[in-house]
PDB file of N, CA and C in Angstrom:
ATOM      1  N   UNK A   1       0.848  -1.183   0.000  1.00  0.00           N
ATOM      2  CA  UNK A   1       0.000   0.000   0.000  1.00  0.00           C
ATOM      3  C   UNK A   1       0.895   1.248   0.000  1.00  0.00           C
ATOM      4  N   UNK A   2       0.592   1.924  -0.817  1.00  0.00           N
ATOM      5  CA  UNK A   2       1.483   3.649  -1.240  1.00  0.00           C
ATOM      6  C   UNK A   2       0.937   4.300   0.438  1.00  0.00           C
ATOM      7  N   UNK A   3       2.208   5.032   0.660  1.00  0.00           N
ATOM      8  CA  UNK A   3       2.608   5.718   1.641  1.00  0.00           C
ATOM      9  C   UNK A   3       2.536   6.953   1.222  1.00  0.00           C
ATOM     10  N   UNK A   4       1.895   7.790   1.137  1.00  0.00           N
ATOM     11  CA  UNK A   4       1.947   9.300   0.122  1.00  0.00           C
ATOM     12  C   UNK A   4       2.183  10.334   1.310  1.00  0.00           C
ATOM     13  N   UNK A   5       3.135  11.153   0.960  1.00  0.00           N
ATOM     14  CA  UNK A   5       4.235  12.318   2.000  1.00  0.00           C
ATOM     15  C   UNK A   5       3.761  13.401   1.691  1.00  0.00           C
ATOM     16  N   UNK A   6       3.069  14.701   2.239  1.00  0.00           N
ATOM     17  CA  UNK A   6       2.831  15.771   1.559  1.00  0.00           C
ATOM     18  C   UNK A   6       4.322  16.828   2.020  1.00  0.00           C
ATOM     19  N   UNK A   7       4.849  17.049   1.669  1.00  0.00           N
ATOM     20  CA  UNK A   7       5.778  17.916   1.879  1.00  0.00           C
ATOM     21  C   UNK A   7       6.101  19.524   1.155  1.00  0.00           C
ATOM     22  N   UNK A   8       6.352  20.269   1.737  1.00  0.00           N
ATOM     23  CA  UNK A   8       6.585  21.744   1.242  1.00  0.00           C
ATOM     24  C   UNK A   8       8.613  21.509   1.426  1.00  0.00           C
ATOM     25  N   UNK A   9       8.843  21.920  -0.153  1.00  0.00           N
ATOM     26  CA  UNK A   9      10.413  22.171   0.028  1.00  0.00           C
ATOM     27  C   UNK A   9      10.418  23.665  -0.114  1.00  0.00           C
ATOM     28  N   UNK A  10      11.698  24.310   0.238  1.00  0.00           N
ATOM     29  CA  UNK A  10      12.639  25.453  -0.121  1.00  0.00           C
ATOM     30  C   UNK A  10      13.328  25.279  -1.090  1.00  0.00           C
ATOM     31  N   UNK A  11      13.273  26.477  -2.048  1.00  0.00           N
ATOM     32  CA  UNK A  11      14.334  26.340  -3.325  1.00  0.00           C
ATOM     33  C   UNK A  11      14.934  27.939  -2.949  1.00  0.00           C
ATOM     34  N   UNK A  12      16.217  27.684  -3.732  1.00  0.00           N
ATOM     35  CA  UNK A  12      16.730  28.457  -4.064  1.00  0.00           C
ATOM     36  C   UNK A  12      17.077  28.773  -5.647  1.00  0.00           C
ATOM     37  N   UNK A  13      17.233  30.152  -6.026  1.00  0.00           N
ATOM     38  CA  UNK A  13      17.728  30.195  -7.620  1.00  0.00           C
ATOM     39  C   UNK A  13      16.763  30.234  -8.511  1.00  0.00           C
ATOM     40  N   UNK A  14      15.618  30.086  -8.360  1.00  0.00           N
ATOM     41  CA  UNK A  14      14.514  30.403  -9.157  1.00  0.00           C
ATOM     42  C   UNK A  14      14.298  31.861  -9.338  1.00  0.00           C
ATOM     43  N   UNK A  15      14.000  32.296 -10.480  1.00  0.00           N
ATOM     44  CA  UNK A  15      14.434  33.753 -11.204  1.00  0.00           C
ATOM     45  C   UNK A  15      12.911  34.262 -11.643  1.00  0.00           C
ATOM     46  N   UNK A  16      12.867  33.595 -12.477  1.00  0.00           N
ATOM     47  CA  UNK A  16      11.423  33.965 -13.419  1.00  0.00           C
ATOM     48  C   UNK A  16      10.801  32.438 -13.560  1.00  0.00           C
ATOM     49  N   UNK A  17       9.445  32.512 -14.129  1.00  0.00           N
ATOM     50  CA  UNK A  17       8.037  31.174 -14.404  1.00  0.00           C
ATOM     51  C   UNK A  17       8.884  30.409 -14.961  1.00  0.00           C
ATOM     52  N   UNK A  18       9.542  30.367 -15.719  1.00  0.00           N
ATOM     53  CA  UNK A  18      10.324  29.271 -16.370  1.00  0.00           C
ATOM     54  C   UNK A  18      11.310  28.519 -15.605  1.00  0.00           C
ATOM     55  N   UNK A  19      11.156  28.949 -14.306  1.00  0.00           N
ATOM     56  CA  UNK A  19      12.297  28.644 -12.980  1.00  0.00           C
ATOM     57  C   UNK A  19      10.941  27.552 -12.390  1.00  0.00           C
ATOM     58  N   UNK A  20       9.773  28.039 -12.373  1.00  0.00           N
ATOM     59  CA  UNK A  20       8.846  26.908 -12.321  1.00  0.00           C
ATOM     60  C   UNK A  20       8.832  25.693 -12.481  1.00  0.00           C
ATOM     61  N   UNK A  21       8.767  25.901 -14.066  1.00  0.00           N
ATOM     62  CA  UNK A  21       8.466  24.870 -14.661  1.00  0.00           C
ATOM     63  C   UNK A  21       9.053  23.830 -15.055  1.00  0.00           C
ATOM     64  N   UNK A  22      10.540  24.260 -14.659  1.00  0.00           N
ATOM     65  CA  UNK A  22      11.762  23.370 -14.781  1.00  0.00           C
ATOM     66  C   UNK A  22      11.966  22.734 -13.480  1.00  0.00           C
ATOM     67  N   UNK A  23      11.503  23.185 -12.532  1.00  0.00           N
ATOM     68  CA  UNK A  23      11.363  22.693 -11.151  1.00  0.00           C
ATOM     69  C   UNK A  23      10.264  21.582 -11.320  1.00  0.00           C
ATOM     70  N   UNK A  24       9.117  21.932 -11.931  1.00  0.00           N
ATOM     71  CA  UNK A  24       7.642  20.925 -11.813  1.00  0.00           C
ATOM     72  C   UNK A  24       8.067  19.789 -12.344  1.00  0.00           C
ATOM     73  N   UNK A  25       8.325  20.463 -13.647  1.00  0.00           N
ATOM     74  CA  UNK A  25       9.016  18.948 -14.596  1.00  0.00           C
ATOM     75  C   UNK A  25       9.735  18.492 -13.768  1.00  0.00           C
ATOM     76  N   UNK A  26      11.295  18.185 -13.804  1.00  0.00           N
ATOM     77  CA  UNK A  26      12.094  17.976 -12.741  1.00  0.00           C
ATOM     78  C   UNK A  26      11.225  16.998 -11.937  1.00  0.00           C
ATOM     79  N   UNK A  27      10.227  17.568 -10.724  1.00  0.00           N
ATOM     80  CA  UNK A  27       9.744  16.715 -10.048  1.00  0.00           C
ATOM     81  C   UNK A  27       8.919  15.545 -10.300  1.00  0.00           C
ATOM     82  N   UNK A  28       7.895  15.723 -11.220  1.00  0.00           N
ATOM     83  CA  UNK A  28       6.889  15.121 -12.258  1.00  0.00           C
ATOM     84  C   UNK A  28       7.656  13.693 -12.985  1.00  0.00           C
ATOM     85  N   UNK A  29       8.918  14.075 -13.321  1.00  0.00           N
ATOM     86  CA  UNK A  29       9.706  13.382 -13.957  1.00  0.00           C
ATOM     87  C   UNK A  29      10.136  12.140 -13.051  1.00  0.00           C
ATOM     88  N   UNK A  30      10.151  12.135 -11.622  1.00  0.00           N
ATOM     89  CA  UNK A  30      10.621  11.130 -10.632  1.00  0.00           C
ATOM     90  C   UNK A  30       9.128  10.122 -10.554  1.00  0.00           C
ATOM     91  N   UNK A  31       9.827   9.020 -10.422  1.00  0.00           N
ATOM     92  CA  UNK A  31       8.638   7.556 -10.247  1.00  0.00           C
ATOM     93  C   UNK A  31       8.310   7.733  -8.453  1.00  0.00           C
ATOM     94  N   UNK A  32       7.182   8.290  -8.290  1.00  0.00           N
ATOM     95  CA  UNK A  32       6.330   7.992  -7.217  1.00  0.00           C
ATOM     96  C   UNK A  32       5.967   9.314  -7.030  1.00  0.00           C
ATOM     97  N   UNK A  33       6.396  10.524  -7.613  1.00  0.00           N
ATOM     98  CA  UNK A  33       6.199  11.828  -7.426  1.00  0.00           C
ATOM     99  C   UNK A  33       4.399  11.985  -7.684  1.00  0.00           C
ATOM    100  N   UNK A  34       3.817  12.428  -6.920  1.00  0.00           N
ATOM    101  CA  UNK A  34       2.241  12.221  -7.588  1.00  0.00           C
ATOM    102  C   UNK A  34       1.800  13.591  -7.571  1.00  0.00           C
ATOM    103  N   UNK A  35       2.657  14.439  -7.227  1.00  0.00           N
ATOM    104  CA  UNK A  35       2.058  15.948  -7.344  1.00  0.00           C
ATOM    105  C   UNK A  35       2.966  16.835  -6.784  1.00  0.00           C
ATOM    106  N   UNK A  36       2.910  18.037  -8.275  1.00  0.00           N
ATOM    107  CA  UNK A  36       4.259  18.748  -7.587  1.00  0.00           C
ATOM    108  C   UNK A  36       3.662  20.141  -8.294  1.00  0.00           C
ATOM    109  N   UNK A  37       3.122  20.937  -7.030  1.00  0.00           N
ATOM    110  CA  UNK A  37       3.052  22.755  -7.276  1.00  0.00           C
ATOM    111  C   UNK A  37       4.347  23.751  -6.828  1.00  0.00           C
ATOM    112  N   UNK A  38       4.473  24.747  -7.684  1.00  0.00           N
ATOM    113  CA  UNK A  38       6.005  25.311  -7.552  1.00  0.00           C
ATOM    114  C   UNK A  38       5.770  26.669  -7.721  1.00  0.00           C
ATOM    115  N   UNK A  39       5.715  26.935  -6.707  1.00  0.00           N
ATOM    116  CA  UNK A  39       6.059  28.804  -6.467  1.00  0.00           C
ATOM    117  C   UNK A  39       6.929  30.003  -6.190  1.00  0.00           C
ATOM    118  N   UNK A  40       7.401  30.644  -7.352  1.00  0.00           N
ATOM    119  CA  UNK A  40       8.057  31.271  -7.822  1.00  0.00           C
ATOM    120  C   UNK A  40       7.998  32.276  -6.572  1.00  0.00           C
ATOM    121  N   UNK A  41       6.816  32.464  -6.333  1.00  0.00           N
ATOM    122  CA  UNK A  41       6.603  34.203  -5.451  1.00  0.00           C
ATOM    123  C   UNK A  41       7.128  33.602  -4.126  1.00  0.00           C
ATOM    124  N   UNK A  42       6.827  32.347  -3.643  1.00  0.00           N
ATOM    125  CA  UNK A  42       6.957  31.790  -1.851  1.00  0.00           C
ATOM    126  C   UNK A  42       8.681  31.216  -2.282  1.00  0.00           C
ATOM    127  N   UNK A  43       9.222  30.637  -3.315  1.00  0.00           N
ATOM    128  CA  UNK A  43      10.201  29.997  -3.574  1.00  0.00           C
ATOM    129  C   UNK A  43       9.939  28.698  -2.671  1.00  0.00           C
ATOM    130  N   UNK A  44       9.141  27.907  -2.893  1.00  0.00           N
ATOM    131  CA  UNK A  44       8.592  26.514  -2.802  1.00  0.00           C
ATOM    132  C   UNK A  44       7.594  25.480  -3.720  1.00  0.00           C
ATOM    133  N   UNK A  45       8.240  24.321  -3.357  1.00  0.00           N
ATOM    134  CA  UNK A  45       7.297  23.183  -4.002  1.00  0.00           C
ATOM    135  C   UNK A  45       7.017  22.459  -2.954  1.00  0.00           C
ATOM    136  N   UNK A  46       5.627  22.534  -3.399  1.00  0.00           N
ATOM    137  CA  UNK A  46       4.463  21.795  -2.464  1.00  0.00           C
ATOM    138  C   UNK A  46       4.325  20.401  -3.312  1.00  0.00           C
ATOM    139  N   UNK A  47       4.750  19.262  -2.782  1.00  0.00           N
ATOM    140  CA  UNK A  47       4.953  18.452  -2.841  1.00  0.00           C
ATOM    141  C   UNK A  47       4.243  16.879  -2.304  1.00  0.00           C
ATOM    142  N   UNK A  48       3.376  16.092  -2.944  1.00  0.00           N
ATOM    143  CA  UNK A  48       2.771  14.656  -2.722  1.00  0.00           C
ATOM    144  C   UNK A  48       3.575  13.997  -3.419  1.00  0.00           C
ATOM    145  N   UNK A  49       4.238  12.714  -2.911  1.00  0.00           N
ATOM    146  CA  UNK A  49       4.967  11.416  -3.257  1.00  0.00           C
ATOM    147  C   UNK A  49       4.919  10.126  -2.520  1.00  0.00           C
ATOM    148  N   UNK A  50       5.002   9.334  -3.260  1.00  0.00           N
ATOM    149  CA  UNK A  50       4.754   7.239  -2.208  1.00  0.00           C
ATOM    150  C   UNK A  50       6.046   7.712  -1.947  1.00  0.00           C
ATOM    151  N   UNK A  51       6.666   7.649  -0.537  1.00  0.00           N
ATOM    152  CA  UNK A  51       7.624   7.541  -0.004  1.00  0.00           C
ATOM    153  C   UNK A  51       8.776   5.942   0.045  1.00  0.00           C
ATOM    154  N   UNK A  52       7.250   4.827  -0.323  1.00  0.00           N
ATOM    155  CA  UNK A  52       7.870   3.643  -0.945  1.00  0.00           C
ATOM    156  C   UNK A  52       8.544   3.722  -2.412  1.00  0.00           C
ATOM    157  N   UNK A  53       8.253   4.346  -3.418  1.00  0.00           N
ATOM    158  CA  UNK A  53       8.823   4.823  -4.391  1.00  0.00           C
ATOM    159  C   UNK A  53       9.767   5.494  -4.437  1.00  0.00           C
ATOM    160  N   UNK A  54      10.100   6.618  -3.085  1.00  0.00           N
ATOM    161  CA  UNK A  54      10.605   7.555  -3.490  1.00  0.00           C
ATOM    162  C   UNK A  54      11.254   8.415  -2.474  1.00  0.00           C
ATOM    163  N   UNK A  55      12.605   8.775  -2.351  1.00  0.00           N
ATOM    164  CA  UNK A  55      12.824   9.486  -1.312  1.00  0.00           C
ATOM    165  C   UNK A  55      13.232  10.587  -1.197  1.00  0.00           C
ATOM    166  N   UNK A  56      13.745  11.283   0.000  1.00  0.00           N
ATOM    167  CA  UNK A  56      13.968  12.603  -0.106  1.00  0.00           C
ATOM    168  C   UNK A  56      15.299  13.098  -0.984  1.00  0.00           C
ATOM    169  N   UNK A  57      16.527  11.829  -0.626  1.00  0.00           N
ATOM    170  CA  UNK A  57      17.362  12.599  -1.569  1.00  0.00           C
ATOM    171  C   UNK A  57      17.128  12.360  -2.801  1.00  0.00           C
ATOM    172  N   UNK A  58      16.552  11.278  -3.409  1.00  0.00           N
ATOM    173  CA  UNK A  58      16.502  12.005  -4.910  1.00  0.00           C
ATOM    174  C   UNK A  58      15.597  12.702  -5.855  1.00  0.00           C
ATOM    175  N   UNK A  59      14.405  13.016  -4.623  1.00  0.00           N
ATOM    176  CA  UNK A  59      14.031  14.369  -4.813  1.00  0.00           C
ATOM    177  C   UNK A  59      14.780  16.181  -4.865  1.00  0.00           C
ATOM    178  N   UNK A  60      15.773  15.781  -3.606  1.00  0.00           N
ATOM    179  CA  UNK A  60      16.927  16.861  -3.912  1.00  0.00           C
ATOM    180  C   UNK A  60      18.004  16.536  -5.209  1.00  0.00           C
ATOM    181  N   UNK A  61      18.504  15.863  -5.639  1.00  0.00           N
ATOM    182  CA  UNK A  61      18.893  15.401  -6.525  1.00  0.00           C
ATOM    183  C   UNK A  61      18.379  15.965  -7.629  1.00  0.00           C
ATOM    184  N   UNK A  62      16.743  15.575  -8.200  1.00  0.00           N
ATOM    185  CA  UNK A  62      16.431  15.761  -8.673  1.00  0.00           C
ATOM    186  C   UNK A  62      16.459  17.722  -9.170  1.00  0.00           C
ATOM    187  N   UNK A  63      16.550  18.080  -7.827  1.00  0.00           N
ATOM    188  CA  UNK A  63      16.399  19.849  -8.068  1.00  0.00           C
ATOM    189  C   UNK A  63      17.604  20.442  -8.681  1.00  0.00           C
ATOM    190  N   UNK A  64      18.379  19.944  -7.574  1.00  0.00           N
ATOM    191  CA  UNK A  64      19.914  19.927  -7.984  1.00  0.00           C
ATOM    192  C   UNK A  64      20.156  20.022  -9.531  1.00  0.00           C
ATOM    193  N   UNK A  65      19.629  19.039  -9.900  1.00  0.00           N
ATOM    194  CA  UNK A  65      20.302  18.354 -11.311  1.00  0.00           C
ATOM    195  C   UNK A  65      19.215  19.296 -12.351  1.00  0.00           C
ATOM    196  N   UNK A  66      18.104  20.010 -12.188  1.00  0.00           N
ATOM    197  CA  UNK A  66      17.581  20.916 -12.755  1.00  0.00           C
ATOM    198  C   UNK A  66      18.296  22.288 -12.669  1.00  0.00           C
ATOM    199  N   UNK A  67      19.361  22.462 -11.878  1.00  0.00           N
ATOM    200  CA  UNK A  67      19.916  23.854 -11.652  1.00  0.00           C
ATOM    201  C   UNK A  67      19.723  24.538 -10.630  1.00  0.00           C
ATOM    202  N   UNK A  68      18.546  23.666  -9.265  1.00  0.00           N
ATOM    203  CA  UNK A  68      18.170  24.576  -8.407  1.00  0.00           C
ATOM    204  C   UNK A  68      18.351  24.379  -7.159  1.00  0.00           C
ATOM    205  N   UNK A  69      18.613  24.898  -6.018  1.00  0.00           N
ATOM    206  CA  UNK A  69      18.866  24.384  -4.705  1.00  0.00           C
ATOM    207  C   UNK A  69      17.789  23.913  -3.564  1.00  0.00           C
ATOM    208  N   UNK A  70      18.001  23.327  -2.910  1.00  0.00           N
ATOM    209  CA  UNK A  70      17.862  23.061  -1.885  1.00  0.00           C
ATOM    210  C   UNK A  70      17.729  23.515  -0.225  1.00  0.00           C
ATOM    211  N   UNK A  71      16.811  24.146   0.256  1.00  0.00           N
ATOM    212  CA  UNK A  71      17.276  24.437   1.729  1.00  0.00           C
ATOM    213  C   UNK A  71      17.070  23.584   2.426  1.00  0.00           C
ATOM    214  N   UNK A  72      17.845  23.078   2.942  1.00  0.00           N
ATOM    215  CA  UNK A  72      17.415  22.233   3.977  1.00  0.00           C
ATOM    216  C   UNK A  72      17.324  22.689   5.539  1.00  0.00           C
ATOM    217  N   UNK A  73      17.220  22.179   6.918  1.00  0.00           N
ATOM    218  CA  UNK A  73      17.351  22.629   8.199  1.00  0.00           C
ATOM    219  C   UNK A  73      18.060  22.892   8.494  1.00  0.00           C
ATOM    220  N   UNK A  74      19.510  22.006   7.982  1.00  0.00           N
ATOM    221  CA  UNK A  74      21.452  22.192   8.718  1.00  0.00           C
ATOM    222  C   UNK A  74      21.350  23.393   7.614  1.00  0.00           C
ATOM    223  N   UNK A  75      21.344  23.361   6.844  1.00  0.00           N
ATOM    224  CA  UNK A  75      22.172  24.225   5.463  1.00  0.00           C
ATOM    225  C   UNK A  75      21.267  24.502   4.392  1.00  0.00           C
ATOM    226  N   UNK A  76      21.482  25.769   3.661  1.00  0.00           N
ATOM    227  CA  UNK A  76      21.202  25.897   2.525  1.00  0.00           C
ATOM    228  C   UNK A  76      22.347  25.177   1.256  1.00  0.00           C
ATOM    229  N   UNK A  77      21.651  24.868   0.294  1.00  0.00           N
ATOM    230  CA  UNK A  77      22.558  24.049  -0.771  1.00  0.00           C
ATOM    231  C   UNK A  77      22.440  25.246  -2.198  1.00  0.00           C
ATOM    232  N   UNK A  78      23.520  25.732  -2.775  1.00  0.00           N
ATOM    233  CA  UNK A  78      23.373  26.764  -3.382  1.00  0.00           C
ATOM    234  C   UNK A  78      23.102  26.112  -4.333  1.00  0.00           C
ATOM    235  N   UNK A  79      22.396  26.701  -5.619  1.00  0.00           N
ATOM    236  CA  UNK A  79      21.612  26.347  -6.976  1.00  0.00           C
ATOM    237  C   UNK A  79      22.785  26.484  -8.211  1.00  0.00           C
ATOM    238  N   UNK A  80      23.164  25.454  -9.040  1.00  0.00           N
ATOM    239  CA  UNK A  80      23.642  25.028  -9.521  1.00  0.00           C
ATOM    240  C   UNK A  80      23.544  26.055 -10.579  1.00  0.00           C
ATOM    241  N   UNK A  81      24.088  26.839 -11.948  1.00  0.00           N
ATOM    242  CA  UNK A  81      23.659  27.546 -12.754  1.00  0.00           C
ATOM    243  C   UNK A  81      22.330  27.463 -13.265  1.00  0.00           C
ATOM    244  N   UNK A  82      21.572  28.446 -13.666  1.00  0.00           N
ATOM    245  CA  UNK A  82      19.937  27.717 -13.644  1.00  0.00           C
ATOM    246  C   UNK A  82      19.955  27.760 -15.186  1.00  0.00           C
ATOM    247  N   UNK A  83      21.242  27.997 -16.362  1.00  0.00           N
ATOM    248  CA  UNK A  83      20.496  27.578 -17.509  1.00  0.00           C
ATOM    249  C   UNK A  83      20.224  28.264 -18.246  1.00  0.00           C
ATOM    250  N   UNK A  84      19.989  30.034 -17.958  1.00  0.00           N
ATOM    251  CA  UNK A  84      19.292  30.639 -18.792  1.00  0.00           C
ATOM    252  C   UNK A  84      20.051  32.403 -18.566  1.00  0.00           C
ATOM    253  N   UNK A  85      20.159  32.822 -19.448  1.00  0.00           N
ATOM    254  CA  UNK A  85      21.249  34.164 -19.649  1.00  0.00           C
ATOM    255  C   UNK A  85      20.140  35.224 -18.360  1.00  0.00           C
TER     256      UNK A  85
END
């Protein structure tokens, strides 16, 4: 039986809507991800995933590897170039 996590992350490095949508995708793109809203104005994704599918780091991973960071509780993780002039 799916274990579904609602979670709110912190990003960093998101610029403009297209900082969105590369974030949504990004998330959308992971196997167990079942819902991913991304806000530019709060700099968060509100986040549903099966936690049996799916975990937290390669959900960060996943941001990471889109160009974008991570805050976590110990540390902020700075955002990788985001890609776009």
């Amino acid at each position: 039986m799916p274990l579904h996590i609602r979670k709110t992350i912190h990003l960093t490095g998101m610029t403009c809507s297209q900082c969105e949508v590369a974030v949504r995708r990004a998330l959308l793109s992971l196997d167990g991800m079942k819902e991913a809203q991304v806000s530019l104005r709060t700099g968060t994704a509100d986040i549903v995933y099966d936690s049996l599918q799916l975990g937290e780091q390669s959900i960060q991973t996943a941001i990471e590897a889109a160009g974008y960071g991570v805050v976590t509780p110990k540390n902020t993780i700075p955002p990788a170039q985001a890609g776009h002039s």
